[in-house]
C-alpha atoms as a PDB file:
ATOM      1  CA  UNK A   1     232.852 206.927 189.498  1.00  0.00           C
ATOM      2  CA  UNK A   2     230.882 203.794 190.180  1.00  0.00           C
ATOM      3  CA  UNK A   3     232.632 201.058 188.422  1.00  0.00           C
ATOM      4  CA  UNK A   4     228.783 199.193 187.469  1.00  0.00           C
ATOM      5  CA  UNK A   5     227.442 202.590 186.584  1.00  0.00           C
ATOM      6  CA  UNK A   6     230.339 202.885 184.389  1.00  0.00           C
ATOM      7  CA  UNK A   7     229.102 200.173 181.927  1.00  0.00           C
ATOM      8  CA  UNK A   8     225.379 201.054 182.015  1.00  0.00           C
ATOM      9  CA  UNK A   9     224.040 201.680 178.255  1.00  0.00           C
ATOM     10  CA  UNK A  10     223.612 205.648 177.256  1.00  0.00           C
ATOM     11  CA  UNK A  11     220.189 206.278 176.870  1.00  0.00           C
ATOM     12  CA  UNK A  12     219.356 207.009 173.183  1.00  0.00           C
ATOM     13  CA  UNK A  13     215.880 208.021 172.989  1.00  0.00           C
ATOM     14  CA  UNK A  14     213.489 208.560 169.980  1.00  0.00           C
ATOM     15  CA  UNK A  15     210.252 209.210 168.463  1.00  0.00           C
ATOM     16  CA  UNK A  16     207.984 207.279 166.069  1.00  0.00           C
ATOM     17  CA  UNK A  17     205.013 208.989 164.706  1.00  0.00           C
ATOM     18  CA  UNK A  18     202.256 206.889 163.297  1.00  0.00           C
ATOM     19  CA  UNK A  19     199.777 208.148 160.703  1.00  0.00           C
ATOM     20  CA  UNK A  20     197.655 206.652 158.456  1.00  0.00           C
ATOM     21  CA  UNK A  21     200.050 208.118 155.640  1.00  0.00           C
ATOM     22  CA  UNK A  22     199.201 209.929 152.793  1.00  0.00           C
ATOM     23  CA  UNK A  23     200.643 210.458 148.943  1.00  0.00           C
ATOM     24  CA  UNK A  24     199.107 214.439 148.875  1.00  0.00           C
ATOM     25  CA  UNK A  25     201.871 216.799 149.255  1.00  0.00           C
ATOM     26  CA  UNK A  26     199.304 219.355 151.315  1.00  0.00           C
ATOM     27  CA  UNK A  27     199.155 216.311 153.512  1.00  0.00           C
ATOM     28  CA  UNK A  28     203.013 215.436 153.813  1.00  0.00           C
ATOM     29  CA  UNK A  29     203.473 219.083 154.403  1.00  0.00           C
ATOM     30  CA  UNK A  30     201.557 218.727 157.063  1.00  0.00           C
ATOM     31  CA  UNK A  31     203.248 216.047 159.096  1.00  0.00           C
ATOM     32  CA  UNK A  32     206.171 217.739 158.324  1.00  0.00           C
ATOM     33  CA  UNK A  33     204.277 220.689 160.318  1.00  0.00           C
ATOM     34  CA  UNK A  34     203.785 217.994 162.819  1.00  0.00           C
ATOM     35  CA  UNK A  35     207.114 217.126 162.673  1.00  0.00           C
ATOM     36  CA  UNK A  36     208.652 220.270 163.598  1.00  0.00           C
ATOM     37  CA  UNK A  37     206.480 221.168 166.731  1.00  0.00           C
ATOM     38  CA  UNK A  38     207.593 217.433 167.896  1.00  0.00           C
ATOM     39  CA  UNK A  39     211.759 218.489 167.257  1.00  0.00           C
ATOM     40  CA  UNK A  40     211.315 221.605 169.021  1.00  0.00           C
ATOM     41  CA  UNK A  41     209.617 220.108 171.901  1.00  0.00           C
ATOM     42  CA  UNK A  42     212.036 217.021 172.154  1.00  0.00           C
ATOM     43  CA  UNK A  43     215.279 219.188 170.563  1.00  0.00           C
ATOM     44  CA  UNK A  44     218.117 216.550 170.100  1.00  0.00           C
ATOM     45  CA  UNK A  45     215.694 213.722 170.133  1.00  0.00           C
ATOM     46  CA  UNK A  46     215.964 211.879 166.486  1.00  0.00           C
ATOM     47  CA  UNK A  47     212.362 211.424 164.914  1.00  0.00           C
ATOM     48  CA  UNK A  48     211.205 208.613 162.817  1.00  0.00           C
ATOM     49  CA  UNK A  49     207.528 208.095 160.670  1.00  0.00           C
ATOM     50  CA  UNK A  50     205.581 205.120 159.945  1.00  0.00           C
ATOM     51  CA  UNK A  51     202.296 205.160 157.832  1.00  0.00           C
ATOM     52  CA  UNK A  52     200.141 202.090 159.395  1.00  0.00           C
ATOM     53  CA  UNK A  53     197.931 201.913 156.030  1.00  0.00           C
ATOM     54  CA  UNK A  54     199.372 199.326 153.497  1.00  0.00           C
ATOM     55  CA  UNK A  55     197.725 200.770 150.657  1.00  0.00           C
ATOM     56  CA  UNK A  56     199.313 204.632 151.124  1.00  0.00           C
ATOM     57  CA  UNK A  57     202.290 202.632 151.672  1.00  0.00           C
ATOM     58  CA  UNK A  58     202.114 200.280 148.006  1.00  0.00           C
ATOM     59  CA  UNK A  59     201.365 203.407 146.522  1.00  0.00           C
ATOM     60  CA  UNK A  60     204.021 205.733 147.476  1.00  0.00           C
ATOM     61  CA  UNK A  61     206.395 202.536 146.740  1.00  0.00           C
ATOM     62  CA  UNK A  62     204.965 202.901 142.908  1.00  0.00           C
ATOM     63  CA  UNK A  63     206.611 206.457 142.552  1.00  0.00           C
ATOM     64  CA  UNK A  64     209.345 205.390 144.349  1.00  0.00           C
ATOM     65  CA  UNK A  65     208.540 207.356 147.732  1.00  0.00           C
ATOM     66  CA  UNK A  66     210.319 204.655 150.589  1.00  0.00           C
ATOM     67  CA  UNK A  67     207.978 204.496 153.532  1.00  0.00           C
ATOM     68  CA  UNK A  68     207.937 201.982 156.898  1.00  0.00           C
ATOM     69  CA  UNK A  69     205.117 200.077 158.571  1.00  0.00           C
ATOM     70  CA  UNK A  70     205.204 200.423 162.416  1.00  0.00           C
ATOM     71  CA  UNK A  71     207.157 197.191 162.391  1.00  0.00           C
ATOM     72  CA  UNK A  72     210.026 197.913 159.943  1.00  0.00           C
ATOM     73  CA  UNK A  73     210.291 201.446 161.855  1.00  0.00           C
ATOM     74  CA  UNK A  74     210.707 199.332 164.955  1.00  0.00           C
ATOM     75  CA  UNK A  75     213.061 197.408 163.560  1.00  0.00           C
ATOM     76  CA  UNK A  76     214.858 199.382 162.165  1.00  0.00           C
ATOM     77  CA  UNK A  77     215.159 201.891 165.722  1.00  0.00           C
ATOM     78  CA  UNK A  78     215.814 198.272 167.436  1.00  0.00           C
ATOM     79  CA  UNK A  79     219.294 198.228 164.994  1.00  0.00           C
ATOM     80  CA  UNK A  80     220.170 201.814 165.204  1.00  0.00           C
ATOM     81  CA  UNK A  81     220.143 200.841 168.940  1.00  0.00           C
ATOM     82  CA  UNK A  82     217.674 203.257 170.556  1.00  0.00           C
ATOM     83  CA  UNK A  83     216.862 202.281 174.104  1.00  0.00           C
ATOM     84  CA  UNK A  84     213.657 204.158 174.055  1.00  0.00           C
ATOM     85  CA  UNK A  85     210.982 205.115 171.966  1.00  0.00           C
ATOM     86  CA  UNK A  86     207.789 206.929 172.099  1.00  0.00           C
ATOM     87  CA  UNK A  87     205.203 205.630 169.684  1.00  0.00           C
ATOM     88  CA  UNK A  88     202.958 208.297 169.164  1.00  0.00           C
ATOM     89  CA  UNK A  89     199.981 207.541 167.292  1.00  0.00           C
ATOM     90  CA  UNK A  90     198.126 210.430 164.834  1.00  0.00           C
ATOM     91  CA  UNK A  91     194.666 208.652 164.702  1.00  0.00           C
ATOM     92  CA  UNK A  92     191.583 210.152 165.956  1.00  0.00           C
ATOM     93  CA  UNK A  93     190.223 207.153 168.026  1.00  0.00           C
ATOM     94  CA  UNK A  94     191.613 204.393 169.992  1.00  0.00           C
ATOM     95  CA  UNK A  95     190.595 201.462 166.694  1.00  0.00           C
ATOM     96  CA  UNK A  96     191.801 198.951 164.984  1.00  0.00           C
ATOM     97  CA  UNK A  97     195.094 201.173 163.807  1.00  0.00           C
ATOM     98  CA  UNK A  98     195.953 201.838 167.310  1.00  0.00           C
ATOM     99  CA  UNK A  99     195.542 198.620 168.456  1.00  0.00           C
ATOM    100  CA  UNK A 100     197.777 197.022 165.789  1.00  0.00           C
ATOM    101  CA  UNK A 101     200.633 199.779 166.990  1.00  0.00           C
ATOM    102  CA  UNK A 102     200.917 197.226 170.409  1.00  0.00           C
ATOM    103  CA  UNK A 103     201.094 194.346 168.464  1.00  0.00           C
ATOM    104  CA  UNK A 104     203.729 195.410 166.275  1.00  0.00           C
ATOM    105  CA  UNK A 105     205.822 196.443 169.571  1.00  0.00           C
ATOM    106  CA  UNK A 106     205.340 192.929 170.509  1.00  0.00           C
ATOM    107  CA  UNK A 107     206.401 191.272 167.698  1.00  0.00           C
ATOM    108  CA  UNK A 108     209.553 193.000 167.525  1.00  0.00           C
ATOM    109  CA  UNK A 109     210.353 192.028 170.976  1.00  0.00           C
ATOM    110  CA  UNK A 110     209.619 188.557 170.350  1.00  0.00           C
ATOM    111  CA  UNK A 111     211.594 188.584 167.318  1.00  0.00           C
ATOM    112  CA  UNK A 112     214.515 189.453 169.654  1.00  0.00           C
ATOM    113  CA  UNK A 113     214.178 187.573 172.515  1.00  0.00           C
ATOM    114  CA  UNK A 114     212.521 190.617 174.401  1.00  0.00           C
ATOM    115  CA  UNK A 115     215.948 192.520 173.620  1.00  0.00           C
ATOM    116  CA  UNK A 116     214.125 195.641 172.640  1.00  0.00           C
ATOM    117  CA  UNK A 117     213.685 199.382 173.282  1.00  0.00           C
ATOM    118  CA  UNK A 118     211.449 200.718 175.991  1.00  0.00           C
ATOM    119  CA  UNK A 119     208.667 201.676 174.202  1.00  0.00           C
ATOM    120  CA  UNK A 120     205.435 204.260 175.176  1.00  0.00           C
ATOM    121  CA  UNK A 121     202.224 204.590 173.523  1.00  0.00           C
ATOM    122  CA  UNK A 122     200.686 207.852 172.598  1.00  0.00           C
ATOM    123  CA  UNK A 123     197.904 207.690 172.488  1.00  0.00           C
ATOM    124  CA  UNK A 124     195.263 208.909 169.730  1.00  0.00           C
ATOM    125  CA  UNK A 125     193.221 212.510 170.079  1.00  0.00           C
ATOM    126  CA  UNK A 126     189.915 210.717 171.646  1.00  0.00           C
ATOM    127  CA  UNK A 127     191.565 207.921 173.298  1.00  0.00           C
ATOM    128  CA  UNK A 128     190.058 208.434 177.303  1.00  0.00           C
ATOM    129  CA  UNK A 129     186.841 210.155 178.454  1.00  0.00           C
ATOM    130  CA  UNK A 130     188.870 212.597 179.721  1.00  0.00           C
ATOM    131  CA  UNK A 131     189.827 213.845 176.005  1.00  0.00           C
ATOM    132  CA  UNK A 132     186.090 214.505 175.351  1.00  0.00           C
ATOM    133  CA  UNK A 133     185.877 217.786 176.467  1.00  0.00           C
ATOM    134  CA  UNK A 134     189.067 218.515 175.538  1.00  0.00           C
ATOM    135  CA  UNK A 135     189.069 217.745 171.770  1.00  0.00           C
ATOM    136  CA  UNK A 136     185.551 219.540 171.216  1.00  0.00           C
ATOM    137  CA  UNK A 137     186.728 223.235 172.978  1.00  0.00           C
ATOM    138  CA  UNK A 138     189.961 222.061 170.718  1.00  0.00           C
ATOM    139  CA  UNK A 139     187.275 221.965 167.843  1.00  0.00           C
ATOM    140  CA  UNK A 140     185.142 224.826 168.810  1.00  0.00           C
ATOM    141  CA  UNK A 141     188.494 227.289 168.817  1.00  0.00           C
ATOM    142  CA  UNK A 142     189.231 226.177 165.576  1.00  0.00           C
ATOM    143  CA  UNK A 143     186.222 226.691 163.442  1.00  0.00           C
ATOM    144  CA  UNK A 144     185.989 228.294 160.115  1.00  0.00           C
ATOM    145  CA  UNK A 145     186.451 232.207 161.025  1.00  0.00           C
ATOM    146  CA  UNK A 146     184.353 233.589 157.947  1.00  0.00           C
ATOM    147  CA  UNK A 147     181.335 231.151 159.531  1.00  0.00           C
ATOM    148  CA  UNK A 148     178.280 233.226 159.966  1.00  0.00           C
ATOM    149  CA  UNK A 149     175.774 233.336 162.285  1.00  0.00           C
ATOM    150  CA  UNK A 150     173.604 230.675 161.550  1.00  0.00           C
ATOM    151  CA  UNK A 151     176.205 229.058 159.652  1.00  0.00           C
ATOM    152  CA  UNK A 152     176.432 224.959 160.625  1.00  0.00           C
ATOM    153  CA  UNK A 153     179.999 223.313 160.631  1.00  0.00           C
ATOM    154  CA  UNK A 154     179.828 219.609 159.657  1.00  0.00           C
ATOM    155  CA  UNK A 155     183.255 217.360 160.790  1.00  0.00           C
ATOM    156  CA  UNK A 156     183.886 214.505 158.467  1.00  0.00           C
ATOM    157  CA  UNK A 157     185.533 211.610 160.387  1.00  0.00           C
ATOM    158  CA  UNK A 158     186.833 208.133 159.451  1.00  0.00           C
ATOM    159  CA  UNK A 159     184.748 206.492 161.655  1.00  0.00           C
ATOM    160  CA  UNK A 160     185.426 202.538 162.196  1.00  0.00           C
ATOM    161  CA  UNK A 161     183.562 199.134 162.817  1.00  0.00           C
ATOM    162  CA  UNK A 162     185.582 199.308 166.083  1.00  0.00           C
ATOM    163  CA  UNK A 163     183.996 199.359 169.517  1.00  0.00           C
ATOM    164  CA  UNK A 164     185.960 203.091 169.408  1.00  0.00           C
ATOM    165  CA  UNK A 165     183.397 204.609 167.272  1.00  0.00           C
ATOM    166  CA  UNK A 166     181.145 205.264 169.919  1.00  0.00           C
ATOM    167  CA  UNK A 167     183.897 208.088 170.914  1.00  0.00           C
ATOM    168  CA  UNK A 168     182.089 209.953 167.554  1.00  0.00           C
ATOM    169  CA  UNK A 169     178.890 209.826 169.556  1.00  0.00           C
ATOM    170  CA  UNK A 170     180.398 211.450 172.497  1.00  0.00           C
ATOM    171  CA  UNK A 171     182.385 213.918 170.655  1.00  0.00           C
ATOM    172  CA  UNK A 172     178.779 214.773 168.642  1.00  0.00           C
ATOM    173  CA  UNK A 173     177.348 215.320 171.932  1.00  0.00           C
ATOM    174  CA  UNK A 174     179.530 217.214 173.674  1.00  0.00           C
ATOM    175  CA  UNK A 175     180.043 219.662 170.638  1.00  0.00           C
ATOM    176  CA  UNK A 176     176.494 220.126 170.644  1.00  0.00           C
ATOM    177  CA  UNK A 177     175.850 221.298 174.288  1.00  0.00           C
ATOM    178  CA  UNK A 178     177.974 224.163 173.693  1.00  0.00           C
ATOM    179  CA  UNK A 179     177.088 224.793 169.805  1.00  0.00           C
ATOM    180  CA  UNK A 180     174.373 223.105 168.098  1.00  0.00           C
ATOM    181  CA  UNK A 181     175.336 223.996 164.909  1.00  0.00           C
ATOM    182  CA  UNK A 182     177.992 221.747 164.632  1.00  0.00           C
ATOM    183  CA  UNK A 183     177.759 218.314 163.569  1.00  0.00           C
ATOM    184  CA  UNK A 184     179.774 215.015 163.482  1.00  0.00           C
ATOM    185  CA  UNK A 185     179.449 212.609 160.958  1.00  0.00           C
ATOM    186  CA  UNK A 186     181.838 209.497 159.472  1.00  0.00           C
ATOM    187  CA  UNK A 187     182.647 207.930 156.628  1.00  0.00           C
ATOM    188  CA  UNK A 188     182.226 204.332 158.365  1.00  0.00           C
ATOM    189  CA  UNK A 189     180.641 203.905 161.405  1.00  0.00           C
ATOM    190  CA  UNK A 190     177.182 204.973 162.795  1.00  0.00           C
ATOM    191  CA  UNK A 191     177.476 208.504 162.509  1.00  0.00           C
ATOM    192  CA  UNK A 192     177.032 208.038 158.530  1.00  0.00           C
ATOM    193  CA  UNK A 193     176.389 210.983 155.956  1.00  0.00           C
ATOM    194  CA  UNK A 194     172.989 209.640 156.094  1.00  0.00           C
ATOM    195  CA  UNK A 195     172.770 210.399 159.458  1.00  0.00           C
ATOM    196  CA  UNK A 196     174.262 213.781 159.021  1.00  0.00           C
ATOM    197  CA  UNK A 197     171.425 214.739 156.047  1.00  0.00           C
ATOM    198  CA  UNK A 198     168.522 213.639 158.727  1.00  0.00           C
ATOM    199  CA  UNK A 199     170.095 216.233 161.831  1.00  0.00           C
ATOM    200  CA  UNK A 200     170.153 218.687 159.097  1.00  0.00           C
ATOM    201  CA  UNK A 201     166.902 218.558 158.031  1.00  0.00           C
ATOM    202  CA  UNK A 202     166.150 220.206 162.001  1.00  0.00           C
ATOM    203  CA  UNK A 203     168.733 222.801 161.718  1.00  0.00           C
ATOM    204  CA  UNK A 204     168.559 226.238 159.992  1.00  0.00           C
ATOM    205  CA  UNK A 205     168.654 226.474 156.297  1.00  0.00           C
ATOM    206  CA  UNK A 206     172.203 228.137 155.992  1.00  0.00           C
ATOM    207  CA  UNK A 207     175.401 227.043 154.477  1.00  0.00           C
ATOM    208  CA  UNK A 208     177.324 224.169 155.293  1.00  0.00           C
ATOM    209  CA  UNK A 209     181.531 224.508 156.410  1.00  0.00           C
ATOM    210  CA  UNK A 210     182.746 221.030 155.209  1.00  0.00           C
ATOM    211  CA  UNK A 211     185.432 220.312 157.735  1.00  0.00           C
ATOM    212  CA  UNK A 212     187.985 216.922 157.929  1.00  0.00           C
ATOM    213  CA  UNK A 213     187.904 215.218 161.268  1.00  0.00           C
ATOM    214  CA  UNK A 214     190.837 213.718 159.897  1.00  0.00           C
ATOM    215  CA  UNK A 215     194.885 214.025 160.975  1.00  0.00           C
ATOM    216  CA  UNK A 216     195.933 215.481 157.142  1.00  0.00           C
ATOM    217  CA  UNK A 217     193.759 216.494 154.666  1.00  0.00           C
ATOM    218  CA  UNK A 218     194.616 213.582 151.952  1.00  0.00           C
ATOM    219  CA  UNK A 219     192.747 211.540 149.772  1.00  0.00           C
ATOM    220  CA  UNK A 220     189.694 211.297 151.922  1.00  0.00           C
ATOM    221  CA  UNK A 221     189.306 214.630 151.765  1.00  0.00           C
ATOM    222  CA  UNK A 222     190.222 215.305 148.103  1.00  0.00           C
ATOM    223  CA  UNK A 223     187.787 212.565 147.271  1.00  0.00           C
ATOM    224  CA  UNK A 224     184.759 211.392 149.845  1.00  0.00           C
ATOM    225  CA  UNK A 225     184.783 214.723 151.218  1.00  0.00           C
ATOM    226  CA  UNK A 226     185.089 217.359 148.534  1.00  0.00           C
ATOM    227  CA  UNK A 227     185.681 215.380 145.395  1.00  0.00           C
ATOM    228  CA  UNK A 228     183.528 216.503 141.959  1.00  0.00           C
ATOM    229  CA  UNK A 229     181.625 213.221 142.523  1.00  0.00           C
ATOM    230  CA  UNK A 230     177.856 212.514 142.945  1.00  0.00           C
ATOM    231  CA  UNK A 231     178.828 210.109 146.474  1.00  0.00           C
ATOM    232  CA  UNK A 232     180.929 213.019 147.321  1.00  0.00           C
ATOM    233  CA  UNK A 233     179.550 214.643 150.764  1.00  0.00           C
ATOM    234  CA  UNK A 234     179.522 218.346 149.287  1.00  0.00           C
ATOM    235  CA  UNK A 235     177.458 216.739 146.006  1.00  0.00           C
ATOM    236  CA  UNK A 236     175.376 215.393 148.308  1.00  0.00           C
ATOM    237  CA  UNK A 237     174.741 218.208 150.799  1.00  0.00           C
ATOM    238  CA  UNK A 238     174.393 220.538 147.732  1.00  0.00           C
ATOM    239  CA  UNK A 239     171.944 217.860 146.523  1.00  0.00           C
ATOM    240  CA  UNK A 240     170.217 218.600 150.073  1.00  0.00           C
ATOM    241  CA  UNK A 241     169.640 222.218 148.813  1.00  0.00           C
ATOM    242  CA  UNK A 242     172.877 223.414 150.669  1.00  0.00           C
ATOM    243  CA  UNK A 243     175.731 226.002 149.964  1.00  0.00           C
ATOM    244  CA  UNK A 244     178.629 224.212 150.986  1.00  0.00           C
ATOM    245  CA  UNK A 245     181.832 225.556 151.780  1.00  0.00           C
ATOM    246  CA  UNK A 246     184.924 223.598 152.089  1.00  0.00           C
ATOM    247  CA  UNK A 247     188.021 223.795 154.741  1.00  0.00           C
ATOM    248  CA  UNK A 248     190.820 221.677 153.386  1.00  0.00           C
ATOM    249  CA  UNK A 249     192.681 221.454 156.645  1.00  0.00           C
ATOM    250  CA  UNK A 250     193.249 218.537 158.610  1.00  0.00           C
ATOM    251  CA  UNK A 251     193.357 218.401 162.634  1.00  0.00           C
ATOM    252  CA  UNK A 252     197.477 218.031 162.674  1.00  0.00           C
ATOM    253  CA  UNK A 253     197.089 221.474 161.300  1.00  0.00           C
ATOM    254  CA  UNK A 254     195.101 223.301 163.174  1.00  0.00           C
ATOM    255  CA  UNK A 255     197.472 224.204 166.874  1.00  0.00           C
ATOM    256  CA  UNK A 256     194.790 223.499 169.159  1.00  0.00           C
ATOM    257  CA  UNK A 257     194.253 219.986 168.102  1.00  0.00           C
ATOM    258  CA  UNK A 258     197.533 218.951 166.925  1.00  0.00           C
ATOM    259  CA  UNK A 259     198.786 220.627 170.580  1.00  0.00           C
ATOM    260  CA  UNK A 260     196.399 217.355 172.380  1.00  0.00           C
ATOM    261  CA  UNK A 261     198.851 214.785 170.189  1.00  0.00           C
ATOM    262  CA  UNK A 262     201.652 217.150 171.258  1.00  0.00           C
ATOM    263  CA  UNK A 263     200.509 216.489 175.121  1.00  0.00           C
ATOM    264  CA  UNK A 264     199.985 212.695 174.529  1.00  0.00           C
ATOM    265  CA  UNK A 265     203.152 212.806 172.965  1.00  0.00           C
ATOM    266  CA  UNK A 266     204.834 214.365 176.179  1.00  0.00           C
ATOM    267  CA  UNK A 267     203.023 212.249 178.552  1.00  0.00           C
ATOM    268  CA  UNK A 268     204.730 208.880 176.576  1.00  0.00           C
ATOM    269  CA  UNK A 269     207.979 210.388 176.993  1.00  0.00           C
ATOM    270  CA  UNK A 270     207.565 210.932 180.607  1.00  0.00           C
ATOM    271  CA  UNK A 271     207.023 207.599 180.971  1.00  0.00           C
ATOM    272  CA  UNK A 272     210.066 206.690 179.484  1.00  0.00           C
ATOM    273  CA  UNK A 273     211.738 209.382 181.582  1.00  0.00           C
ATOM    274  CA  UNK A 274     212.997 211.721 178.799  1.00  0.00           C
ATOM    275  CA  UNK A 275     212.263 215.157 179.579  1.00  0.00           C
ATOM    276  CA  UNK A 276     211.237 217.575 176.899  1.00  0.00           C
ATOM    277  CA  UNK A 277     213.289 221.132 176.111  1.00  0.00           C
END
């Protein structure tokens, strides 16, 4: 045996999944859905979870649920001495979130003298053009089965102040060449519920499937989405004179979508040279 090869580090690879985070069990239960298609894809390979929003974070603190930012994660894979790690991101667009995941890579490095893991991005559903098309036949193979004829599917995204948000628009569009009937709108962003009410008003008169654009079906959907409120989006499409029907699953759920992750996921950890089962 070579003497140099010999004293070469074993590679000890890993996964960190980034979500938003959420404190509704349907949602955990989810990304522990998630979590399983990941271990059988990468069997052997340990898996780790971050939530990148503070506030899920504080919360889940206050009933004692212990959760890691990006950065602890990374620090804490850093002492457990993995040598490489894919950091796969569960957003929808390439924002804000995303962005921040790079920066907290670099900050542990620096912290350590660049005596680090390897680490790989993977990247969110929408993040290239080349996702487009993807994510929308993703979207189209996953609609509400009891939807009618005449029947008009409206995706509730986060939407952002990001430059990203524009990948909404594209997503709208594409989703509309093949079905008209199905609409994107966000809770930030230009693709408002304002500007969801005004397409409407030049579609059919049927009922409405309320569907999350979102990773897990958490407090965005409980609330904004389908909550008992007057701002709610189903008060406000019934308002519009609308039967609304609502699908309380999130895209991690649904295979086709969560399978695009999946395939981000895989492409990271080719880069890193791990190989999946």
């Amino acid at each position: 045996m070579d003497s140099h090869a010999a004293h070469l580090p074993r590679m000890k690879p890993g996964v960190l999944l980034a979500a938003f985070g959420s404190g509704v069990p349907a949602a955990q239960r989810s990304l522990v859905q998630f979590e399983a298609a990941v271990r059988a894809l990468f069997p052997g390979v340990p898996v780790r979870w971050a939530f990148t929003s503070t506030r899920v974070r504080t919360r889940l603190a206050g009933e004692g649920v212990k959760t890691d930012s990006v950065h602890k994660a990374l620090e804490k894979m850093h002492f457990e001495r993995f040598t490489h790690v894919a950091l796969q991101s569960l957003h929808v667009t390439p924002g804000a979130e995303f962005e921040a995941l790079g920066q907290a890579v670099e900050a542990v490095c620096r912290s350590h003298g660049g005596q680090c893991p390897a680490v790989a991005l993977g990247l969110p559903l929408l993040a290239r053009d080349e996702d487009i098309p993807v994510v929308a036949a993703a979207i189209l193979q996953t609609l509400p089965p009891e939807r009618a004829a005449g029947d008009i599917v409206v995706l509730m995204g986060h939407g952002t102040s990001h430059e990203a948000d524009a990948r909404y628009d594209r997503l709208a569009a594409a989703l509309g060449r093949v079905d008209p009937l199905v609409v994107v709108g966000t809770m930030d962003g230009t693709r408002s519920l304002e500007t969801v009410l005004a397409e409407l008003e030049h579609l059919p008169p049927g009922p409405v499937w309320l569907t999350p654009l979102l990773a897990v079906a958490g407090a965005h959907v409980l609330k904004d989405m389908a909550g008992p409120g007057p701002d709610s989006w189903k008060s406000r499409l019934q308002a519009a004179g609308r039967t609304v029907h609502v699908v309380h699953a999130g895209a991690a759920e649904r295979p086709a979508l969560a399978a695009i992750w999946i395939e981000h996921l895989r492409q990271a950890m080719t880069a890193l040279q791990v190989s999946g089962g």
